[in-house]
PDB file of N, CA and C in Angstrom:
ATOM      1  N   UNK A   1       7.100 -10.814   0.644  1.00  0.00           N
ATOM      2  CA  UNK A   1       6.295 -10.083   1.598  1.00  0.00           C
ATOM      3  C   UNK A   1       5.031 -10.908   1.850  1.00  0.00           C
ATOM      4  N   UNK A   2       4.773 -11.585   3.408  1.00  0.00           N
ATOM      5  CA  UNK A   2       3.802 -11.828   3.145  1.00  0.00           C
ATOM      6  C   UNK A   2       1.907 -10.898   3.276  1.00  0.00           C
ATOM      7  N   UNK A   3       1.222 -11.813   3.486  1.00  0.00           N
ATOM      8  CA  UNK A   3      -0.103 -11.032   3.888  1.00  0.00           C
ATOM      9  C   UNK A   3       0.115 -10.063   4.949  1.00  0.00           C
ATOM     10  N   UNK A   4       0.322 -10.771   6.350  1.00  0.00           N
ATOM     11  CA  UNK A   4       0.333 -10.020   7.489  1.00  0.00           C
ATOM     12  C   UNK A   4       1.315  -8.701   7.202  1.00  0.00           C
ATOM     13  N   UNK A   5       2.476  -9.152   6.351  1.00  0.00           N
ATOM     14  CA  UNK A   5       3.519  -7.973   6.380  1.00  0.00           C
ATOM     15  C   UNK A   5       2.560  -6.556   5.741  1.00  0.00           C
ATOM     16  N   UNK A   6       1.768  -6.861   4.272  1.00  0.00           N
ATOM     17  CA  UNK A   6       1.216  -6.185   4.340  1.00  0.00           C
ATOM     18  C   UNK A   6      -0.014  -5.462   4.607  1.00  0.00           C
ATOM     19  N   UNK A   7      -0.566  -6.322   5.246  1.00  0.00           N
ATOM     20  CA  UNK A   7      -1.619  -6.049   6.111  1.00  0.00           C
ATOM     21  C   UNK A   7      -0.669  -4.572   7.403  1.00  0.00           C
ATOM     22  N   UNK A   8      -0.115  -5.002   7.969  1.00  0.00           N
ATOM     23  CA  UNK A   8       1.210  -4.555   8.943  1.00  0.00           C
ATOM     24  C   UNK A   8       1.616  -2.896   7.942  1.00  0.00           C
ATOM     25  N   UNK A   9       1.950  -3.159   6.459  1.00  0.00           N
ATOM     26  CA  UNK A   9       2.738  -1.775   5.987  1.00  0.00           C
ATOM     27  C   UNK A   9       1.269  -0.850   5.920  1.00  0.00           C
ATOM     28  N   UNK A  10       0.378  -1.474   5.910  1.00  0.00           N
ATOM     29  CA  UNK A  10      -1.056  -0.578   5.864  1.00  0.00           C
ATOM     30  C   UNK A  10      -1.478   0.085   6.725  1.00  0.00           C
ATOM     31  N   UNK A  11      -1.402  -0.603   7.835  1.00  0.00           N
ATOM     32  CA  UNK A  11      -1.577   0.000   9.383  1.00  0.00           C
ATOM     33  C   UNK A  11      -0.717   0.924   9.416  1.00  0.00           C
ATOM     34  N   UNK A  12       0.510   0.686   9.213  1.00  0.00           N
ATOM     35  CA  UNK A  12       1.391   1.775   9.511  1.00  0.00           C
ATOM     36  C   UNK A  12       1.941   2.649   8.655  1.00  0.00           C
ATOM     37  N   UNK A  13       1.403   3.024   7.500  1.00  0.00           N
ATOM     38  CA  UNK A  13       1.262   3.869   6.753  1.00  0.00           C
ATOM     39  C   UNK A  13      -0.335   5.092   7.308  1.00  0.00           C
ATOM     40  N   UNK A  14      -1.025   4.617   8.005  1.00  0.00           N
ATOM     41  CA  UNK A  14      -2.084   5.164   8.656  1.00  0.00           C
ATOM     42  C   UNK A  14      -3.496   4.867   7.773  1.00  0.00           C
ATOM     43  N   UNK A  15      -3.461   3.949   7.153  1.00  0.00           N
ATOM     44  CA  UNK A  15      -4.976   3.841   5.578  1.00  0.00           C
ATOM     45  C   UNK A  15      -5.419   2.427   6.513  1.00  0.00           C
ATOM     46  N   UNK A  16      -6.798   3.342   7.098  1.00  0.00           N
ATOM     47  CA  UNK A  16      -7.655   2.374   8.101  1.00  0.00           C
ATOM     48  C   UNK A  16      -8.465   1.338   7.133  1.00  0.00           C
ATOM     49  N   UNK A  17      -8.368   1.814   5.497  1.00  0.00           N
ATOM     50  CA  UNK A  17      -9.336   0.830   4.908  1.00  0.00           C
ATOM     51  C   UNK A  17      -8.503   0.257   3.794  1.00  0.00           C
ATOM     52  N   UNK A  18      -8.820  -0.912   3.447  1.00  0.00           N
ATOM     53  CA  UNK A  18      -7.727  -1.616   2.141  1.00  0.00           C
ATOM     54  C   UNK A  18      -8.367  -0.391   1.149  1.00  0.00           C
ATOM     55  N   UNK A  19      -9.192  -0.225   0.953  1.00  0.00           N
ATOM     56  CA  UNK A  19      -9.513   0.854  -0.389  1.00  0.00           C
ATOM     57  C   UNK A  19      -8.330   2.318  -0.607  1.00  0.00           C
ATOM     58  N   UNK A  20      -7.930   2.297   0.889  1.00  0.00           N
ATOM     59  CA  UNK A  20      -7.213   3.647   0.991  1.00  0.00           C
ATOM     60  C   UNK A  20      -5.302   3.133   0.208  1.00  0.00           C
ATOM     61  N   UNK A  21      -5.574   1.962   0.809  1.00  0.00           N
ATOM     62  CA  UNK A  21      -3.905   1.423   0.123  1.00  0.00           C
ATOM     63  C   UNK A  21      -3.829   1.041  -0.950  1.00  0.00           C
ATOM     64  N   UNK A  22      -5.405   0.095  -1.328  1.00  0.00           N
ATOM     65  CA  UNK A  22      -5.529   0.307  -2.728  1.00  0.00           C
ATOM     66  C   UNK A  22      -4.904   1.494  -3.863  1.00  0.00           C
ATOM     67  N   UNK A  23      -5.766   2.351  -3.250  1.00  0.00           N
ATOM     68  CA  UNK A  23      -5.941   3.897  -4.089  1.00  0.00           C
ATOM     69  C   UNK A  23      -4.218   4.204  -4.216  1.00  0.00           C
ATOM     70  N   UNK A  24      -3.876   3.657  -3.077  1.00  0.00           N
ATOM     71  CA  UNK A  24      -2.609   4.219  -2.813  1.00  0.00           C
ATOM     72  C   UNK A  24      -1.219   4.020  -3.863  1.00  0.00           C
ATOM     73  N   UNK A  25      -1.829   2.693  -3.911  1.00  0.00           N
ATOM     74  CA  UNK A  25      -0.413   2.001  -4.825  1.00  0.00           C
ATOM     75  C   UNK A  25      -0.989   2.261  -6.244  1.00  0.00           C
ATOM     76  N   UNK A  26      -2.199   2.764  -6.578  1.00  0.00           N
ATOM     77  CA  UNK A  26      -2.885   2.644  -8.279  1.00  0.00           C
ATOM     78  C   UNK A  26      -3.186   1.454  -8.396  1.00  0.00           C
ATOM     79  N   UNK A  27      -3.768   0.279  -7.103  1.00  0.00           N
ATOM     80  CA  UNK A  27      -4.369  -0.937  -7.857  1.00  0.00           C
ATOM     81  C   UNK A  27      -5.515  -1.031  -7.730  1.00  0.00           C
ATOM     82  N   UNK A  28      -6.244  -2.021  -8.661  1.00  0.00           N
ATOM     83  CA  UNK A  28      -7.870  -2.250  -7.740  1.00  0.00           C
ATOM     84  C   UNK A  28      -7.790  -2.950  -6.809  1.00  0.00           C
ATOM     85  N   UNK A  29      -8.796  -2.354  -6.391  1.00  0.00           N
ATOM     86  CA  UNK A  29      -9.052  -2.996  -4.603  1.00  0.00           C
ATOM     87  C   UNK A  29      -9.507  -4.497  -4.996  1.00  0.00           C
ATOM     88  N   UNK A  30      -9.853  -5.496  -5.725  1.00  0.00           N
ATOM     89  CA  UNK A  30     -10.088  -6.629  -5.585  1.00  0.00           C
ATOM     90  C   UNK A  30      -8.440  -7.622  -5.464  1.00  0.00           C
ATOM     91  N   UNK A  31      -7.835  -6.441  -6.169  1.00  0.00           N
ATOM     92  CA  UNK A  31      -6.053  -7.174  -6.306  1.00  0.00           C
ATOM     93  C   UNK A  31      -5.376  -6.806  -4.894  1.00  0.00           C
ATOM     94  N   UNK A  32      -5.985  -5.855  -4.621  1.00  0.00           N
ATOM     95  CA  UNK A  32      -5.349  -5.550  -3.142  1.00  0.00           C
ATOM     96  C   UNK A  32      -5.734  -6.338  -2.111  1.00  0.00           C
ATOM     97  N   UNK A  33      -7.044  -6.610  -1.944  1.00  0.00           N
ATOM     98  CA  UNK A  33      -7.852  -7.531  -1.519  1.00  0.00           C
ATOM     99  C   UNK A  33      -7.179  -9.228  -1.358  1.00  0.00           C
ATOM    100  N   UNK A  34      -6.826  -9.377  -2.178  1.00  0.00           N
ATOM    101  CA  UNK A  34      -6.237 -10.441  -2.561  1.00  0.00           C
ATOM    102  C   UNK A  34      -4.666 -11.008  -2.334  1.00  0.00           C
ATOM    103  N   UNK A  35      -4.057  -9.726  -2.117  1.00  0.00           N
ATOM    104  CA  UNK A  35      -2.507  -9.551  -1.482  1.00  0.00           C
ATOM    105  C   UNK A  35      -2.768  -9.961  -0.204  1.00  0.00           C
ATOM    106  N   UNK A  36      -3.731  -9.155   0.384  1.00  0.00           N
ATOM    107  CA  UNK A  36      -3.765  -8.714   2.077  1.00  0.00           C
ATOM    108  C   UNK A  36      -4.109 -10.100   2.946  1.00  0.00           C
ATOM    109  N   UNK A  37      -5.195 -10.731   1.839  1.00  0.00           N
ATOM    110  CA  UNK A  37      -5.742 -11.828   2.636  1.00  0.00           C
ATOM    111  C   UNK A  37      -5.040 -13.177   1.767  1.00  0.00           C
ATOM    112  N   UNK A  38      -3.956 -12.997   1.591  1.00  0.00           N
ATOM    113  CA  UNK A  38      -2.988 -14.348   0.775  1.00  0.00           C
ATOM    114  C   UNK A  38      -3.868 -15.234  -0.330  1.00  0.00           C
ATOM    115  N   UNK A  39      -4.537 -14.278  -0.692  1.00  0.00           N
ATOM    116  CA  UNK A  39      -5.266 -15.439  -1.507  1.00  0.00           C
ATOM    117  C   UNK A  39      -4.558 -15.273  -3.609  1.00  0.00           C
ATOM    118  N   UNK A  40      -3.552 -14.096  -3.511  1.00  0.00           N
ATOM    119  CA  UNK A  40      -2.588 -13.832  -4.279  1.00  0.00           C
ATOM    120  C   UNK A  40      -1.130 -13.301  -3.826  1.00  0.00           C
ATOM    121  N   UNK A  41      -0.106 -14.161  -4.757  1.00  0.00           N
ATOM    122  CA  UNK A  41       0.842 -13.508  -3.990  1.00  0.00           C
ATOM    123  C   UNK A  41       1.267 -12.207  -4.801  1.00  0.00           C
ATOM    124  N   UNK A  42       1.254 -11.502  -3.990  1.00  0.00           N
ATOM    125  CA  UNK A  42       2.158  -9.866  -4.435  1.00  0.00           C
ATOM    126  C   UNK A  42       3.475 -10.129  -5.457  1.00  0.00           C
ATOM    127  N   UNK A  43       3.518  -9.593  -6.477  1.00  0.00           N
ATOM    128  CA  UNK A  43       4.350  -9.477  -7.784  1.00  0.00           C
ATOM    129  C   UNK A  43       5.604  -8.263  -6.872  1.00  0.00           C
ATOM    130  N   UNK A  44       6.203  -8.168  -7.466  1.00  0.00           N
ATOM    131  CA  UNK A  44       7.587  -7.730  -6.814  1.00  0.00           C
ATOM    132  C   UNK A  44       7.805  -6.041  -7.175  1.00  0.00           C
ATOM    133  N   UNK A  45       6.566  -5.932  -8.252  1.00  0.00           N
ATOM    134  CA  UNK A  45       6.549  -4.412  -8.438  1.00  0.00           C
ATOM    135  C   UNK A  45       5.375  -3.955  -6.994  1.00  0.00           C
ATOM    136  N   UNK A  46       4.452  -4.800  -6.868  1.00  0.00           N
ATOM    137  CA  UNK A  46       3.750  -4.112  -5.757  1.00  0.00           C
ATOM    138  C   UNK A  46       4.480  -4.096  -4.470  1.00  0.00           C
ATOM    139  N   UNK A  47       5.703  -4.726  -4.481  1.00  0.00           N
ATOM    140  CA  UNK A  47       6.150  -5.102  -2.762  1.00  0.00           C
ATOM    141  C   UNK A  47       7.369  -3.834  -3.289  1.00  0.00           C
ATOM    142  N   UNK A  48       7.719  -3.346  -4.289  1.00  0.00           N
ATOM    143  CA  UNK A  48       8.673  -2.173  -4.185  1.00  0.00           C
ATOM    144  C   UNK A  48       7.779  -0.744  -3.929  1.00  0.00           C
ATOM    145  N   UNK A  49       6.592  -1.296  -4.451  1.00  0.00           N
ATOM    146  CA  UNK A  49       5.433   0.062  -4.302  1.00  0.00           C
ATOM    147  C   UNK A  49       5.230   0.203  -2.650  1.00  0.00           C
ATOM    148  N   UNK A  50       4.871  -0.510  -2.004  1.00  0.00           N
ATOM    149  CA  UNK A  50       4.857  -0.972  -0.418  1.00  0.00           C
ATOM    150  C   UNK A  50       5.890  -0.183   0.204  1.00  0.00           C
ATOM    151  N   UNK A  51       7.185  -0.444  -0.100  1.00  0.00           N
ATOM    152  CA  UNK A  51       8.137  -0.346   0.203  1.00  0.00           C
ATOM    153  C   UNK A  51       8.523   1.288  -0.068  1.00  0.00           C
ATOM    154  N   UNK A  52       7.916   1.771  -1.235  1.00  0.00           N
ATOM    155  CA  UNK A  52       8.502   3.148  -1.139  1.00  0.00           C
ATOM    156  C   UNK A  52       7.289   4.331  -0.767  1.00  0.00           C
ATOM    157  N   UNK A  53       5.973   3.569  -0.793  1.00  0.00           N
ATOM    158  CA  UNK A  53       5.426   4.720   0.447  1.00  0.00           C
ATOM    159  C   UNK A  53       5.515   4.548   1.608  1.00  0.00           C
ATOM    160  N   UNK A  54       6.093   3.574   2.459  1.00  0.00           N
ATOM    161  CA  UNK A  54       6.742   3.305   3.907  1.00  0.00           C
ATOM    162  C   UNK A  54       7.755   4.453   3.875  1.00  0.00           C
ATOM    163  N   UNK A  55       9.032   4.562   2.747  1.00  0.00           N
ATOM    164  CA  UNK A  55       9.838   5.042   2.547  1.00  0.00           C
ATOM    165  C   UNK A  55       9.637   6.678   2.125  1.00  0.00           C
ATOM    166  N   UNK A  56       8.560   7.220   1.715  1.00  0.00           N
ATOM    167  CA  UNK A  56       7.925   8.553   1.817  1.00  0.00           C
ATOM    168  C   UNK A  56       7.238   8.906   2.744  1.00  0.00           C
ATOM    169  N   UNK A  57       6.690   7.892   3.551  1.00  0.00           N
ATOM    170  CA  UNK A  57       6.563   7.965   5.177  1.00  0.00           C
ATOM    171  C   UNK A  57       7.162   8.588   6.174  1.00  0.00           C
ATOM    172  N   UNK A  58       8.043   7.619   6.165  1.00  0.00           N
ATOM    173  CA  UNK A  58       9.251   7.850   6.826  1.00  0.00           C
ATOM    174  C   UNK A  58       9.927   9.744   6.747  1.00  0.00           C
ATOM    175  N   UNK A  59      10.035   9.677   5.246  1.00  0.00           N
ATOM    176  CA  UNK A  59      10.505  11.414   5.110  1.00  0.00           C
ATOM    177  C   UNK A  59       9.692  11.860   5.023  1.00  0.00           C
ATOM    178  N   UNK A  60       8.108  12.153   6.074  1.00  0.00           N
ATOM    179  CA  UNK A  60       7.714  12.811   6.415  1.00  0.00           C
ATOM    180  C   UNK A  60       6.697  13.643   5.493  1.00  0.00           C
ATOM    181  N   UNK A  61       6.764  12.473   4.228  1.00  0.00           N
ATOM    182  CA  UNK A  61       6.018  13.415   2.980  1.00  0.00           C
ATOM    183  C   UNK A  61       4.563  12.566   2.049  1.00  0.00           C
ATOM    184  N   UNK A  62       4.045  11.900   3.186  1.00  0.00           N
ATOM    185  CA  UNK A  62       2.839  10.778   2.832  1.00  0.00           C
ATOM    186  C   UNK A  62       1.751  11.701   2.082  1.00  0.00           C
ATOM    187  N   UNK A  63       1.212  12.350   2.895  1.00  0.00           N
ATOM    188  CA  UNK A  63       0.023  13.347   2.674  1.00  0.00           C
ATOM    189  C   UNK A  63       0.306  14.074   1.488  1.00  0.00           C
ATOM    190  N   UNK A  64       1.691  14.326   1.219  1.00  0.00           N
ATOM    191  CA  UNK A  64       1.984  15.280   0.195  1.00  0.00           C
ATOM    192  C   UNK A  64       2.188  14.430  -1.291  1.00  0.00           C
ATOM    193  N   UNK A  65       2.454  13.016  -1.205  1.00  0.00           N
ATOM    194  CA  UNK A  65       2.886  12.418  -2.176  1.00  0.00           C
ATOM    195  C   UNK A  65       1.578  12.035  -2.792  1.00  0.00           C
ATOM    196  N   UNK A  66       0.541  11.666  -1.600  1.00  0.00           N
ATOM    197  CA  UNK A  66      -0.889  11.449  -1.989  1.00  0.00           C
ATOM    198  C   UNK A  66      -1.875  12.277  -2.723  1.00  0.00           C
ATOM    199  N   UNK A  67      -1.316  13.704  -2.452  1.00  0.00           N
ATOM    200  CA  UNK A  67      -2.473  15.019  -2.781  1.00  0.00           C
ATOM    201  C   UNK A  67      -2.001  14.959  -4.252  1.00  0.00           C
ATOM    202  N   UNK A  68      -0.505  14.612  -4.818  1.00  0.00           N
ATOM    203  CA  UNK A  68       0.161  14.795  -6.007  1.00  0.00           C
ATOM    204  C   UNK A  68      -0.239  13.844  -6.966  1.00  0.00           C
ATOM    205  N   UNK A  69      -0.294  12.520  -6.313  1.00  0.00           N
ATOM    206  CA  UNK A  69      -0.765  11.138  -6.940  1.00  0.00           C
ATOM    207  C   UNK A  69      -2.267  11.594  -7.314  1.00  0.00           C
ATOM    208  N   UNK A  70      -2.940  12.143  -6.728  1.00  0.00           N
ATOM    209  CA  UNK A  70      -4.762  12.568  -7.077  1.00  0.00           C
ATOM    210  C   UNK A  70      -5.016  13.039  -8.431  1.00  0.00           C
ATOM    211  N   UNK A  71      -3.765  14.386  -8.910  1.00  0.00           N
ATOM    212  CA  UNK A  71      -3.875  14.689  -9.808  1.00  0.00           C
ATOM    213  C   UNK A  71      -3.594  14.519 -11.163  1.00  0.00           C
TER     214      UNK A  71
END
């Protein structure tokens, strides 16, 4: 996966700020930071993490998977 791709799954997951995709996947934002702008490459557990909130997206259950992840 590269940068742009996930730069690209961020946008379209709707998280206007890297902090929000951060939060999203459980990483710190300096590692996220670092995916987005290629200056690390993404490990293969974060590109399945990518991959399955696109995939809770998709079924319509983002907001709900997020309110659950909070607690």
């Amino acid at each position: 996966m590269t940068a742009e791709q996930i730069k690209e799954a961020r946008e379209y997951l709707g998280f206007q700020f890297a902090t929000d995709m951060a939060k999203g996947l459980g990483v710190d934002i300096g590692t996220y930071h670092k995916w987005e702008n290629d200056k690390r490459k993404i490990p293969a557990v974060g590109i399945r993490a990518i991959k399955a909130l696109v995939f809770i997206k998709d079924a319509g259950r983002l907001q709900e998977f997020l309110s659950v992840a909070d607690t």
